[in-house]
C-alpha atoms as a PDB file:
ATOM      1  CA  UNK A   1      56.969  71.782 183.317  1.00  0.00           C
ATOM      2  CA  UNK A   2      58.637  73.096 180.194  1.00  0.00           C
ATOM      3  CA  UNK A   3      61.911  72.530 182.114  1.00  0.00           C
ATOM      4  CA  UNK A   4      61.241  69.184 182.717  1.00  0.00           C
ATOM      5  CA  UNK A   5      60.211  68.468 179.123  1.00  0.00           C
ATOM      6  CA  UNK A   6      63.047  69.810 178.100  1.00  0.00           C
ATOM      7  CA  UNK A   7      65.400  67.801 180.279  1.00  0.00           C
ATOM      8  CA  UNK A   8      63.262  64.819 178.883  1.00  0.00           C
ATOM      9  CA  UNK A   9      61.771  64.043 182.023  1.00  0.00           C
ATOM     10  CA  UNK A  10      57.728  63.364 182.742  1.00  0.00           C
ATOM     11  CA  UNK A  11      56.108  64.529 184.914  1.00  0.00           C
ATOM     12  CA  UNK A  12      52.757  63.515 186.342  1.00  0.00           C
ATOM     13  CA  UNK A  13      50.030  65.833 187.510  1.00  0.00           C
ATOM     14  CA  UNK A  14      47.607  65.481 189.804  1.00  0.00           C
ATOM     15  CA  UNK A  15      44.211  67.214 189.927  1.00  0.00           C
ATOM     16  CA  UNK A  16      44.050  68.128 193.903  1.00  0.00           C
ATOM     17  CA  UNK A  17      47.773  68.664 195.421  1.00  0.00           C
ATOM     18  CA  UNK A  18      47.088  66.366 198.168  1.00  0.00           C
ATOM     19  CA  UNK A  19      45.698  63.614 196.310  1.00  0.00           C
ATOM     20  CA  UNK A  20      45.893  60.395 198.777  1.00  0.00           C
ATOM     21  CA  UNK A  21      47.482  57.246 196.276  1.00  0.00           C
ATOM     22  CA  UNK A  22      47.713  53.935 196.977  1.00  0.00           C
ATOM     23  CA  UNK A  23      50.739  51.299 196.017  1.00  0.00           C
ATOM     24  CA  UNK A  24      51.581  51.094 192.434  1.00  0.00           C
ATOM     25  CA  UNK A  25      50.272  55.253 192.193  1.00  0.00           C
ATOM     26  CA  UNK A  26      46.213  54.640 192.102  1.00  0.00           C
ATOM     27  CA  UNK A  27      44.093  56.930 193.851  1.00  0.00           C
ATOM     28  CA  UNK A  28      43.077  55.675 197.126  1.00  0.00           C
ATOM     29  CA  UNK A  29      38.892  56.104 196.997  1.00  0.00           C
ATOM     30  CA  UNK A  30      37.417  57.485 199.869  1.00  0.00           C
ATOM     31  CA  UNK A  31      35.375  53.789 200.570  1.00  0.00           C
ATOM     32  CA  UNK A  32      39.488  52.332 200.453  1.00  0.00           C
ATOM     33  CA  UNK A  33      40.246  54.648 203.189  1.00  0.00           C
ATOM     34  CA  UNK A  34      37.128  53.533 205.253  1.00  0.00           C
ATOM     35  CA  UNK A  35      38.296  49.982 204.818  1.00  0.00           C
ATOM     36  CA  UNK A  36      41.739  50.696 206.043  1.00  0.00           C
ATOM     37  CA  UNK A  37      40.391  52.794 209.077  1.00  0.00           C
ATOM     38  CA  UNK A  38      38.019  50.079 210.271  1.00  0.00           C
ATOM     39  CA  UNK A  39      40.732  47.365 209.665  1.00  0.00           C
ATOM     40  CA  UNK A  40      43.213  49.430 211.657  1.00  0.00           C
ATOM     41  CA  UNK A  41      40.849  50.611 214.199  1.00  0.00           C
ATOM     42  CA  UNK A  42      39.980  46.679 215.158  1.00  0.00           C
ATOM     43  CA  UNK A  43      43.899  45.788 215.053  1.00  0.00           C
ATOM     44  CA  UNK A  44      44.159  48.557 217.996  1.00  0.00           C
ATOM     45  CA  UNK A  45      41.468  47.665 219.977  1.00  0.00           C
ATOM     46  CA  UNK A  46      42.416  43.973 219.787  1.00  0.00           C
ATOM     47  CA  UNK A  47      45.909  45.553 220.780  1.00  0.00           C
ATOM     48  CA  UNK A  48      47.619  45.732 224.214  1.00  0.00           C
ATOM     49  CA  UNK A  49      50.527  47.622 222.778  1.00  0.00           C
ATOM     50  CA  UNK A  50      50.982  50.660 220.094  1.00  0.00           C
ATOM     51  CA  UNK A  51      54.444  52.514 219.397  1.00  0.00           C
ATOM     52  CA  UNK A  52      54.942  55.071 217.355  1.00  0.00           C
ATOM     53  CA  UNK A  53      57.996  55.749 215.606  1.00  0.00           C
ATOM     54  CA  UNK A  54      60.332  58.034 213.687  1.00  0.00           C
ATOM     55  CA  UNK A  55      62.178  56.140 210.694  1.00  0.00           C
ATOM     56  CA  UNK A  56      63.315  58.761 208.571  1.00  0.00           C
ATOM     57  CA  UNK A  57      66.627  58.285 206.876  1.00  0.00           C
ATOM     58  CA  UNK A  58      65.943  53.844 207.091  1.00  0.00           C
ATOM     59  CA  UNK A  59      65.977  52.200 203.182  1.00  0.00           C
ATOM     60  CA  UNK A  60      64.224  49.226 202.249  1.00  0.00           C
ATOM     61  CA  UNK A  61      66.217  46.522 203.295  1.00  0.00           C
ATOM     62  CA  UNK A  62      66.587  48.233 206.950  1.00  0.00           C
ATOM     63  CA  UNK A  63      62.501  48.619 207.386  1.00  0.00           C
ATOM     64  CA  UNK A  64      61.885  44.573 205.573  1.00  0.00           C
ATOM     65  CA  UNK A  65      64.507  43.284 208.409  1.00  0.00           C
ATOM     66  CA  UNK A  66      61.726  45.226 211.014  1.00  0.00           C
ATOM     67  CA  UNK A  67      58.794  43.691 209.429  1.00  0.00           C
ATOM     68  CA  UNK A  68      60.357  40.617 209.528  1.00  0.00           C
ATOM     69  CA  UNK A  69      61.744  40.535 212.997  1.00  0.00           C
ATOM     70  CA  UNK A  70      58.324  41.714 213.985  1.00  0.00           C
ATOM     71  CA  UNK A  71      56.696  38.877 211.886  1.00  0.00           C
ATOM     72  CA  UNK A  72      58.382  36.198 213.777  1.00  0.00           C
ATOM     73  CA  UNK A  73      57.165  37.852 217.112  1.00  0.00           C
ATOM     74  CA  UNK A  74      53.523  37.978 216.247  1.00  0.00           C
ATOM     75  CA  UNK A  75      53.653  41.884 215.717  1.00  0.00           C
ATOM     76  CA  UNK A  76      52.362  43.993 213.071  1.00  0.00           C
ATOM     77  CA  UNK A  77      54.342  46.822 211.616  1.00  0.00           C
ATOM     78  CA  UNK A  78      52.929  49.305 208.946  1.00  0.00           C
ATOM     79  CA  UNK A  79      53.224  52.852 207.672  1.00  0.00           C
ATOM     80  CA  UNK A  80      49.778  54.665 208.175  1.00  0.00           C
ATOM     81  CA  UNK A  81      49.012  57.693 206.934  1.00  0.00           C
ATOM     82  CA  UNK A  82      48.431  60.155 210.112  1.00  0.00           C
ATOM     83  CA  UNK A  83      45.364  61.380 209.319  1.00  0.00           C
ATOM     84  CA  UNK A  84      43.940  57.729 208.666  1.00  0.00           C
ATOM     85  CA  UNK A  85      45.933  57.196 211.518  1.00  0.00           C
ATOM     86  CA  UNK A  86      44.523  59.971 214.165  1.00  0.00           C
ATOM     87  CA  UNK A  87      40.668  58.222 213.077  1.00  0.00           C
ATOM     88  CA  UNK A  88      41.684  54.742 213.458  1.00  0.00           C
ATOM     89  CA  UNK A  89      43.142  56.085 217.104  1.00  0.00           C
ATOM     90  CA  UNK A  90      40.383  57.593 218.144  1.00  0.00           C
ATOM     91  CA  UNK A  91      37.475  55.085 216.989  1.00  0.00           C
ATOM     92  CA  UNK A  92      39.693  52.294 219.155  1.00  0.00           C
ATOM     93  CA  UNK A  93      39.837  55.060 221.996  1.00  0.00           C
ATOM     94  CA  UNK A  94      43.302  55.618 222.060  1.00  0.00           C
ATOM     95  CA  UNK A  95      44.167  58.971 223.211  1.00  0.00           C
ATOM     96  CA  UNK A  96      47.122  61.104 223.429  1.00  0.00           C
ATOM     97  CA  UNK A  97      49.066  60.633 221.388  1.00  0.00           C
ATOM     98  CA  UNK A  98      50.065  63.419 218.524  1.00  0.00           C
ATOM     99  CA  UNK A  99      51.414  62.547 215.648  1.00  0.00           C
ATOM    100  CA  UNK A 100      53.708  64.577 213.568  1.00  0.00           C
ATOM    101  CA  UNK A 101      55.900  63.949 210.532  1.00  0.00           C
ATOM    102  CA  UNK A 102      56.585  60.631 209.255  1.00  0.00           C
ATOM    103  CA  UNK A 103      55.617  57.630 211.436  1.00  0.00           C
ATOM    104  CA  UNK A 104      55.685  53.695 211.381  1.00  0.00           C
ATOM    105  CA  UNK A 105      53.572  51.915 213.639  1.00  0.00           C
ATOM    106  CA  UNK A 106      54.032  49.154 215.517  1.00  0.00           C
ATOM    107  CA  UNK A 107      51.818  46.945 217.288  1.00  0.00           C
ATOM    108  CA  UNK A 108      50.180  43.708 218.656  1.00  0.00           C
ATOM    109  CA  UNK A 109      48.743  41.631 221.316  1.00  0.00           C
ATOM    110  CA  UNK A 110      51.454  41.098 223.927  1.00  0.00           C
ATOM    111  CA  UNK A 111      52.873  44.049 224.720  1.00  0.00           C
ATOM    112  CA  UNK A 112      56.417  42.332 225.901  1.00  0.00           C
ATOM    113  CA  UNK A 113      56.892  41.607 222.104  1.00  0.00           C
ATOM    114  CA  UNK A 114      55.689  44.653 220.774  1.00  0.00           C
ATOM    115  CA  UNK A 115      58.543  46.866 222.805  1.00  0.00           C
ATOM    116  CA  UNK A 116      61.286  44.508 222.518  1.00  0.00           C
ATOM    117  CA  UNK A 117      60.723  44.217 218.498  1.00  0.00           C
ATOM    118  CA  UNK A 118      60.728  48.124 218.554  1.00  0.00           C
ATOM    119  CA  UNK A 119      63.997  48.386 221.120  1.00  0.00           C
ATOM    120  CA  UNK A 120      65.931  46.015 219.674  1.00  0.00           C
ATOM    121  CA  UNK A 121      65.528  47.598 216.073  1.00  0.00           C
ATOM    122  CA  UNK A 122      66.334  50.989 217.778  1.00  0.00           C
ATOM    123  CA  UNK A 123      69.136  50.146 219.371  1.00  0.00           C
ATOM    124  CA  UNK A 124      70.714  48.469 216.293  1.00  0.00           C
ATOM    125  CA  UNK A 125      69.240  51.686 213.760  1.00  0.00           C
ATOM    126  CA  UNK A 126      70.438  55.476 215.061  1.00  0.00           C
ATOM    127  CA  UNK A 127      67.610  56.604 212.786  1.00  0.00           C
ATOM    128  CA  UNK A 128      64.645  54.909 214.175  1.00  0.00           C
ATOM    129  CA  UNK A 129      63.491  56.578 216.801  1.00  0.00           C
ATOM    130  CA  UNK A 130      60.673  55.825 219.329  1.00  0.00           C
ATOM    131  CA  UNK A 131      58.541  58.273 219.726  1.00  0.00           C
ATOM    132  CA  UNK A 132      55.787  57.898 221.866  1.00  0.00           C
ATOM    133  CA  UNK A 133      53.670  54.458 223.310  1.00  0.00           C
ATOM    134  CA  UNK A 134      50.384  53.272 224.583  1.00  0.00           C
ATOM    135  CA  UNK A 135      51.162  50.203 226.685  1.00  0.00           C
ATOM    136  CA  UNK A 136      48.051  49.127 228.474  1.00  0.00           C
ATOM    137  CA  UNK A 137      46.216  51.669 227.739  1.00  0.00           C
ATOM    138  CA  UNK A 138      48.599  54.207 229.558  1.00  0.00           C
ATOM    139  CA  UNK A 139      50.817  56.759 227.072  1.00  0.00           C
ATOM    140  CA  UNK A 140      54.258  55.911 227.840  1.00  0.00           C
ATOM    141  CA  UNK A 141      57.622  57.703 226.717  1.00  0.00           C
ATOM    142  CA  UNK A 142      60.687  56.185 224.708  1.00  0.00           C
ATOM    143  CA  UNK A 143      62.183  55.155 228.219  1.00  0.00           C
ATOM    144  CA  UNK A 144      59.339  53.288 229.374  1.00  0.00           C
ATOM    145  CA  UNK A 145      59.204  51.473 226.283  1.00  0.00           C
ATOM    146  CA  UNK A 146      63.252  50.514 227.262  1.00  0.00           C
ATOM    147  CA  UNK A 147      62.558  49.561 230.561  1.00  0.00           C
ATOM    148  CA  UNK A 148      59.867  47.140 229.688  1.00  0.00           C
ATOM    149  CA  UNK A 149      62.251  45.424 227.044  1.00  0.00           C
ATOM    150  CA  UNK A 150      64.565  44.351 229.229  1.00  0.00           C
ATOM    151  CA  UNK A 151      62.012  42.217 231.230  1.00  0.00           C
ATOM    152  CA  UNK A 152      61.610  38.770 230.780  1.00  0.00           C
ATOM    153  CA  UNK A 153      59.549  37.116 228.557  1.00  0.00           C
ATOM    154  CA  UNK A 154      56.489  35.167 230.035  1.00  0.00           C
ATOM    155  CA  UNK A 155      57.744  32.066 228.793  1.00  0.00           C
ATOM    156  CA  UNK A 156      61.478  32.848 230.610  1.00  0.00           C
ATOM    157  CA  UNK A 157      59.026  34.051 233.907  1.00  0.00           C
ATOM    158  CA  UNK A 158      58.337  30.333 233.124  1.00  0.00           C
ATOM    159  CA  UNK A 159      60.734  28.582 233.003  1.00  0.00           C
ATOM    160  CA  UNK A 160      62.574  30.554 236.170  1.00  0.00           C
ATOM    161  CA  UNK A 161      59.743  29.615 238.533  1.00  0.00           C
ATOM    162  CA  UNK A 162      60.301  25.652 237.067  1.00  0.00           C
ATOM    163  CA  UNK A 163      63.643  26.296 237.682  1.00  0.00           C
ATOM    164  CA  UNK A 164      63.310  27.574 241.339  1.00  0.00           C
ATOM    165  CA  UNK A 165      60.621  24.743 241.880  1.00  0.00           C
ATOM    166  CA  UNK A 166      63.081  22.149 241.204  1.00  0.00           C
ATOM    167  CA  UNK A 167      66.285  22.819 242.625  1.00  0.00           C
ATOM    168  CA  UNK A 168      65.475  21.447 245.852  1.00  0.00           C
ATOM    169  CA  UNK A 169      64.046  18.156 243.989  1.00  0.00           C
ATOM    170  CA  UNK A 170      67.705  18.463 242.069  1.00  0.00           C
ATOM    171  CA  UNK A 171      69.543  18.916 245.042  1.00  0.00           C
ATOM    172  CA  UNK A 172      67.924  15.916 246.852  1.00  0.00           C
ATOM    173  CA  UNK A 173      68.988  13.931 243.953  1.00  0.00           C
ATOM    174  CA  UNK A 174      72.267  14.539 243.701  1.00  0.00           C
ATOM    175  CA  UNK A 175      72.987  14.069 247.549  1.00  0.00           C
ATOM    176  CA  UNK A 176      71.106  10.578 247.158  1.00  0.00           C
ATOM    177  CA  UNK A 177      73.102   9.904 244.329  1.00  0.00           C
ATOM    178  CA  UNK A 178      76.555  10.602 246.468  1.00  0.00           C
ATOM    179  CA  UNK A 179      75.227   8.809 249.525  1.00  0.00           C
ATOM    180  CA  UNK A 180      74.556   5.957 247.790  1.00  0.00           C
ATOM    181  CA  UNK A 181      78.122   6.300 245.555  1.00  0.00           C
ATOM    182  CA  UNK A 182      79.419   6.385 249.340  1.00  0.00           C
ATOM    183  CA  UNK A 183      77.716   3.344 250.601  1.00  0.00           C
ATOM    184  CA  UNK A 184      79.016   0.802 247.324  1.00  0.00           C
ATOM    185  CA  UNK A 185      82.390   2.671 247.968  1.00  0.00           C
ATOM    186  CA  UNK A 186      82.328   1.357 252.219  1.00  0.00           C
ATOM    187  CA  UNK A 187      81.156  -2.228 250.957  1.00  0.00           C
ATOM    188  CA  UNK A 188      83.456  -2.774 248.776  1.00  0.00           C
END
């Protein structure tokens, strides 16, 4: 401390080491944490999809473009603190899964958007890292969460099966339309 004062730094103390803060440096009460947990706890159970992930070494800008991207898709993105984290789990009966280190959470209520927000933003950040999943209900790995990215969309399942349900109507069309260019062709 008399280093720092020297230096002509400050330095704040706090009266437990671990003290829990919340933004702008409060202390985070104990009925604030209870809030969170039951907020988070109903936002997984309402959930069909949870992935955790590593994204150490991502600044600002990098993490707003994932909130963002996962804004547009209807997904929620947030950094939890484990412990909060390991309750909210386990009140929404979401099991195994360990967390370690630092993690941001994603989630939401189609699962199809939840891993194709997190894989795309993996794929174009070497530092964010998907850890583990809980897709259905079912713990699922990094290349589980990869696989089911590259699946279509229901609204492209969709608009395939309209697709494949008209061609035939289309192709009818079209050889009516060149019989009857045919016909005016003979006649005249």
């Amino acid at each position: 401390m008399e280093i720092a004062e020297a230096l002509g730094l400050k330095m704040r103390i706090f009266s437990t080491p671990l003290e829990i803060t919340g933004r702008k440096g409060e202390k985070m009460t104990k009925n604030r944490k209870v809030e969170i947990v039951s907020a988070i706890t109903e936002e997984f159970k309402t959930s069909d999809a949870l992935i955790v992930c590593d994204f150490r070494g991502l600044d600002c800008p990098q993490i707003e473009e994932l909130r963002i991207s996962a804004s547009e898709a209807n997904v929620k993105v947030r950094v939890i603190k484990n412990s909060l984290a390991k309750i909210a789990m386990q009140n929404a009966e979401i099991e195994g899964i360990e967390l370690k280190d630092t993690n941001i959470f994603i989630w939401g209520e189609d699962q199809l958007d939840v891993v194709k927000v997190a894989a795309k933003f993996a794929n174009s950040n070497d530092k964010f890292v998907i850890k583990t999943a809980v897709i259905a209900g079912e713990v699922s790995d990094a290349a589980k969460v990869e696989a089911l990215s590259k699946m279509p969309s229901r609204d492209e399942l969709i608009g395939m099966l309209l697709q494949t349900w008209m061609a035939p109507v289309t192709n009818f069309t079209i050889g009516l339309d060149a019989l009857r260019a045919k016909k005016e062709e003979e006649s005249a």
